[in-house]
N, C-alpha and C. Protein backbone atom coordinates (compact mmCIF):
# COMPACT_ATOMS: atom_id res chain seq x y z
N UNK A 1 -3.77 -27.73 -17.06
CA UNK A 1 -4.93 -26.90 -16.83
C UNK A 1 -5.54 -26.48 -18.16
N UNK A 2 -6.89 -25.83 -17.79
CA UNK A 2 -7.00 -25.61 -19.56
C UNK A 2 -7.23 -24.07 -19.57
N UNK A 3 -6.24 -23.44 -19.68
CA UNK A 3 -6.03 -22.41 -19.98
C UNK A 3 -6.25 -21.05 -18.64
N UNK A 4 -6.92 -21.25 -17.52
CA UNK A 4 -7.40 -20.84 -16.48
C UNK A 4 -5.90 -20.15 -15.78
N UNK A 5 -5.64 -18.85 -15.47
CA UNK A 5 -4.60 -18.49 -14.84
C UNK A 5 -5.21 -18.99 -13.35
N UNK A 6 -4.01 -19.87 -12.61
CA UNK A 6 -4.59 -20.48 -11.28
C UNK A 6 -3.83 -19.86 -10.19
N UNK A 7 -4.39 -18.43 -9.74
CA UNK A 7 -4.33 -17.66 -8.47
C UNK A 7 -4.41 -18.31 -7.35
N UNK A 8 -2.95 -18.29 -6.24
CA UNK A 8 -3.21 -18.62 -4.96
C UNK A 8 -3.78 -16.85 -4.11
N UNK A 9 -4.77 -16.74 -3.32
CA UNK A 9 -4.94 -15.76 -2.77
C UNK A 9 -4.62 -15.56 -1.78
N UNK A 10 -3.67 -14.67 -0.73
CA UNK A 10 -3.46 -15.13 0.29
C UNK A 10 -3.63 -13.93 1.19
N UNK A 11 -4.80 -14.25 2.27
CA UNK A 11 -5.24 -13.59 3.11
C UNK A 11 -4.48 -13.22 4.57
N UNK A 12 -3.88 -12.74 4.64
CA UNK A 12 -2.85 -12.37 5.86
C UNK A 12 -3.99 -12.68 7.55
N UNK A 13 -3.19 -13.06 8.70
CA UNK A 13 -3.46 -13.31 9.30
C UNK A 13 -3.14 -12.30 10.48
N UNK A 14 -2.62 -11.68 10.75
CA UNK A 14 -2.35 -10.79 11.15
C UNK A 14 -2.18 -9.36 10.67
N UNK A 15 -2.80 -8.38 11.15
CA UNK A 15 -2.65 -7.13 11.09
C UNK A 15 -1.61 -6.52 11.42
N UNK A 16 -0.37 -6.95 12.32
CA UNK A 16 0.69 -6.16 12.36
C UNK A 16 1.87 -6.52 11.02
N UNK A 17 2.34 -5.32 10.78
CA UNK A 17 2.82 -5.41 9.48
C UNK A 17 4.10 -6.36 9.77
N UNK A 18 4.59 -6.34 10.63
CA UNK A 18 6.18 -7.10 10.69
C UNK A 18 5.43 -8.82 10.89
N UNK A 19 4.83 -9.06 11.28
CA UNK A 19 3.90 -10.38 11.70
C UNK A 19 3.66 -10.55 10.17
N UNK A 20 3.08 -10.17 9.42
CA UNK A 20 2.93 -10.33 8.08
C UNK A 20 3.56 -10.16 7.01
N UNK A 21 4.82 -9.59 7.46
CA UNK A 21 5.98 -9.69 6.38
C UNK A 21 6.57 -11.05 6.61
N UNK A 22 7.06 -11.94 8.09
CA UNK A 22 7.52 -13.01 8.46
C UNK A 22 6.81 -13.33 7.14
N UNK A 23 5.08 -13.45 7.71
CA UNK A 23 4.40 -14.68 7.08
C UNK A 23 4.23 -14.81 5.62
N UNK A 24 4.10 -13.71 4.75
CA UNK A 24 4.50 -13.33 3.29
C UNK A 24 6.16 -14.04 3.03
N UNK A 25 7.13 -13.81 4.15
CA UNK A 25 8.39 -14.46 3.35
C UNK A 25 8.26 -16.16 4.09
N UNK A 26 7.67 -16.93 4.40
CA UNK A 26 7.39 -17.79 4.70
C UNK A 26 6.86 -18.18 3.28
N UNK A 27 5.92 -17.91 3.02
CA UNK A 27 4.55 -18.76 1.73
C UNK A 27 5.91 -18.24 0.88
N UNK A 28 6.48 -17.22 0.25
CA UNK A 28 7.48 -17.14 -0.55
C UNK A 28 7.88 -18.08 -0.65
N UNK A 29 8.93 -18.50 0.19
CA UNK A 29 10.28 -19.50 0.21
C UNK A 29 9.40 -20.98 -0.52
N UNK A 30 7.78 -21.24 -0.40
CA UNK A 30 7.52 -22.32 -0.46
C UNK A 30 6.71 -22.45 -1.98
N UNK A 31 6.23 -21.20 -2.06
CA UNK A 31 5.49 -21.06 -3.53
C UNK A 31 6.11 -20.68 -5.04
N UNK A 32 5.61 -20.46 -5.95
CA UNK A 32 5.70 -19.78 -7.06
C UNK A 32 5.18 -18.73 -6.96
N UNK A 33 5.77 -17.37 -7.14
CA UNK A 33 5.54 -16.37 -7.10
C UNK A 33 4.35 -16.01 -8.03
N UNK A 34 4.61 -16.02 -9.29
CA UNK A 34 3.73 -15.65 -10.27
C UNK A 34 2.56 -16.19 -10.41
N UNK A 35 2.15 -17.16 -8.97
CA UNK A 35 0.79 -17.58 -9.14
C UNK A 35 0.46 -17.57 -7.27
N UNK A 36 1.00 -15.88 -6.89
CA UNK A 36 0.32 -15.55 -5.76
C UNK A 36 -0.23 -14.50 -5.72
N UNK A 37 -0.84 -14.11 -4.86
CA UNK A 37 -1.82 -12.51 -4.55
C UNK A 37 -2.12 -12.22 -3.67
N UNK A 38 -1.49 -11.38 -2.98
CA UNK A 38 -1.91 -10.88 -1.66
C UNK A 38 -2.85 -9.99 -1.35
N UNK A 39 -3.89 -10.43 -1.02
CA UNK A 39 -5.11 -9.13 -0.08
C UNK A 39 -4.57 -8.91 1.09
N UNK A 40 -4.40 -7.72 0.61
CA UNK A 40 -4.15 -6.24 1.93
C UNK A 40 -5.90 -5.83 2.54
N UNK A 41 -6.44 -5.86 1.49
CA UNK A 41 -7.45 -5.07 1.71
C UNK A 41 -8.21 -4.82 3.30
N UNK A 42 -7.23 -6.10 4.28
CA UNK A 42 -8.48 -5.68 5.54
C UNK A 42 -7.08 -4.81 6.38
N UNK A 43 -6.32 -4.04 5.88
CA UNK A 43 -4.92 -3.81 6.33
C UNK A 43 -5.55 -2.32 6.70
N UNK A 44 -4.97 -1.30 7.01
CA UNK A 44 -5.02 0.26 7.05
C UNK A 44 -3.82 0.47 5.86
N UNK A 45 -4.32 1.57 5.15
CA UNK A 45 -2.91 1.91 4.17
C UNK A 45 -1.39 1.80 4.59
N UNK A 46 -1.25 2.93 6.00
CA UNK A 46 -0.03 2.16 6.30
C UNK A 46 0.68 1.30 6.49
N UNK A 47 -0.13 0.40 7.16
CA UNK A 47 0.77 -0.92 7.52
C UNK A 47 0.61 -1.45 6.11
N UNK A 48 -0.29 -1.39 5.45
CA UNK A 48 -0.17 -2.36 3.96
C UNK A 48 1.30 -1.80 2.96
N UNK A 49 1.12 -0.37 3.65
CA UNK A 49 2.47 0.35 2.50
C UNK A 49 3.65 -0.55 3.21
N UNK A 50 4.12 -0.54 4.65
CA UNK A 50 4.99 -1.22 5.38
C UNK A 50 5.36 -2.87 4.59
N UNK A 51 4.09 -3.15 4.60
CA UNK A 51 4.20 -4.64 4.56
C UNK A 51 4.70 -5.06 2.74
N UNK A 52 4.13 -4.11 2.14
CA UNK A 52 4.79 -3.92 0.97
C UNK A 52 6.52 -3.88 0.32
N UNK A 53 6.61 -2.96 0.97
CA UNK A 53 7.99 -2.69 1.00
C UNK A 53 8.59 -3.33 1.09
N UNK A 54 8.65 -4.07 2.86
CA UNK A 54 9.48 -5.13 3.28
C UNK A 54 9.44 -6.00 2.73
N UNK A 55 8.24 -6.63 2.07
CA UNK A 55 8.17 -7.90 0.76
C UNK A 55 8.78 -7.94 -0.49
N UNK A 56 8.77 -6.47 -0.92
CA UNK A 56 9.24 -6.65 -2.30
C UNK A 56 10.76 -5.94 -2.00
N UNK A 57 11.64 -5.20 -0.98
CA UNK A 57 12.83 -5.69 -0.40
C UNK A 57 13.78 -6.88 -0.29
N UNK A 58 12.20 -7.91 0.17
CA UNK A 58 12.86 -9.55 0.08
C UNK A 58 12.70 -10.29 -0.94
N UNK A 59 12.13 -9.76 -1.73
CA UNK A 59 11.29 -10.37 -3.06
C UNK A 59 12.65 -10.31 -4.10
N UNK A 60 13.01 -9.10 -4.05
CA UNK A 60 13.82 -8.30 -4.93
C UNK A 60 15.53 -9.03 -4.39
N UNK A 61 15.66 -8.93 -3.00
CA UNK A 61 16.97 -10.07 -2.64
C UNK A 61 17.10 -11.64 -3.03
N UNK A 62 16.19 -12.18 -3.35
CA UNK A 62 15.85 -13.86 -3.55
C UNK A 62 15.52 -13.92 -5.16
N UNK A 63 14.85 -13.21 -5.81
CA UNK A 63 14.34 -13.42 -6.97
C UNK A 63 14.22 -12.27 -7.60
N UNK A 64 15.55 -11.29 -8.11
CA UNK A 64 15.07 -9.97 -8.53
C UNK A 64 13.90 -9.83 -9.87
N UNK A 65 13.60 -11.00 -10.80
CA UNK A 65 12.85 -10.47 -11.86
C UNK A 65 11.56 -10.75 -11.47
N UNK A 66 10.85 -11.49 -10.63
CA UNK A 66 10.03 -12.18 -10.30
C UNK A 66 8.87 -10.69 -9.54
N UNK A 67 7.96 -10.03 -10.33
CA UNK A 67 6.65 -9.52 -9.61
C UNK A 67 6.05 -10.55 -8.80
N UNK A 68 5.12 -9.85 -7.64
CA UNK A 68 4.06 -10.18 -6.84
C UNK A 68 2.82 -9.18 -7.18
N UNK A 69 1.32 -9.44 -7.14
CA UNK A 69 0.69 -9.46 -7.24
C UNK A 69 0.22 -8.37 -5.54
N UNK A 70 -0.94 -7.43 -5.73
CA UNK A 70 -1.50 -7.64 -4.24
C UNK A 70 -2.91 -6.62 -4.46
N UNK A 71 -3.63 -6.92 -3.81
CA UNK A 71 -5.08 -6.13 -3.72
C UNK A 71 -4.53 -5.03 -2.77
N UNK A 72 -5.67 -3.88 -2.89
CA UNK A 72 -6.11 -2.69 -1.67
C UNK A 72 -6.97 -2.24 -2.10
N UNK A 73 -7.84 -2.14 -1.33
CA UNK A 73 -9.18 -0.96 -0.89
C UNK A 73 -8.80 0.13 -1.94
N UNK A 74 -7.88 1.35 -2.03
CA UNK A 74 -7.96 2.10 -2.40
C UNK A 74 -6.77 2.31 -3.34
N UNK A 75 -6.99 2.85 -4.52
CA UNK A 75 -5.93 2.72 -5.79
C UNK A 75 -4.76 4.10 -5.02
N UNK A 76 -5.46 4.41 -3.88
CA UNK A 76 -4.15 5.73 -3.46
C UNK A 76 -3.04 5.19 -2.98
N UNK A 77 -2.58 3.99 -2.84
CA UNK A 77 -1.81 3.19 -2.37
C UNK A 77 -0.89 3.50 -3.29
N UNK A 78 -1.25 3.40 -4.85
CA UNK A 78 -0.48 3.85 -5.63
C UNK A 78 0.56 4.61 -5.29
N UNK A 79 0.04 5.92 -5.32
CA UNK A 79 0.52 6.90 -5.11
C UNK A 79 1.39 7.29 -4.32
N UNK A 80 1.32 6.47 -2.89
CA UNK A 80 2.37 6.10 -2.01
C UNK A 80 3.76 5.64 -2.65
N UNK A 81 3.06 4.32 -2.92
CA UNK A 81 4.35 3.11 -3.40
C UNK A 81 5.19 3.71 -4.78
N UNK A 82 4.52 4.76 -4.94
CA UNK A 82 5.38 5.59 -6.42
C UNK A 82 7.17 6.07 -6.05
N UNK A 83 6.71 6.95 -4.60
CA UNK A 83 7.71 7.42 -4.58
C UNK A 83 9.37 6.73 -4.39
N UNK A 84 8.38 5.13 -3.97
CA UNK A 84 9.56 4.07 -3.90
C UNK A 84 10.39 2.81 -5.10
N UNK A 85 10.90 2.89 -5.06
CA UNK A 85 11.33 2.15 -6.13
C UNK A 85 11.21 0.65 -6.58
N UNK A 86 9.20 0.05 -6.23
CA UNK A 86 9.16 -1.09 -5.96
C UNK A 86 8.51 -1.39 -7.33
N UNK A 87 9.60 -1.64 -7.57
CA UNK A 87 9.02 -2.36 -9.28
C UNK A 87 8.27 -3.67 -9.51
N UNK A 88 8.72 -4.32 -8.62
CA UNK A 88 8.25 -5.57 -8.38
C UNK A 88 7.18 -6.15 -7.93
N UNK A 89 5.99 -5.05 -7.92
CA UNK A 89 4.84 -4.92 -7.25
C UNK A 89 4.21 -4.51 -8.07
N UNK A 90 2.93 -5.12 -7.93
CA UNK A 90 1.58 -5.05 -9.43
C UNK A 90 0.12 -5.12 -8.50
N UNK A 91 -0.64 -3.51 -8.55
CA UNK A 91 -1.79 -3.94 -8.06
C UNK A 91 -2.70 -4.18 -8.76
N UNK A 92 -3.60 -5.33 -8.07
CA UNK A 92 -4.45 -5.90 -9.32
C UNK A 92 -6.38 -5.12 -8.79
């Protein structure tokens, strides 16, 4: 490539958070992490905080050094995901 960081984006298909954790550890098992990104953004905060968690839970069992990437609507998400210990999570 010539120099271009090459982002897979990946738009969830479902709104229920357990439906979209499957499908997040699905594209896992098959991708490179460090060249994915998940939009939450059409999520409600909660279920996006849910779906979070449970990802970087599984993220953190399979590949502990390895960040994921993920969009949201609102940087208060932050503020949520603080109180948890998900290091492995980078909002962009």
């Amino acid at each position: 490539m010539n120099g271009i960081n090459c982002v897979n984006l990946i738009h969830l298909n479902s709104s229920n958070p357990l439906k979209a954790a499957k499908e997040i550890k699905k594209i896992l098992k098959k991708a490179e992490i460090r060249d994915l990104e998940l939009d939450l953004s059409a999520m409600n905060m909660l279920d996006a905080v849910k779906v979070l968690v449970l990802t970087s839970s599984y993220l953190y069992t399979k590949l502990p050094a390895e960040k994921l990437k993920f969009r949201f609507v609102s940087a208060d998400i932050k503020n949520i995901l603080s109180s948890f210990s998900l290091k492995n999570l980078e909002m962009v």
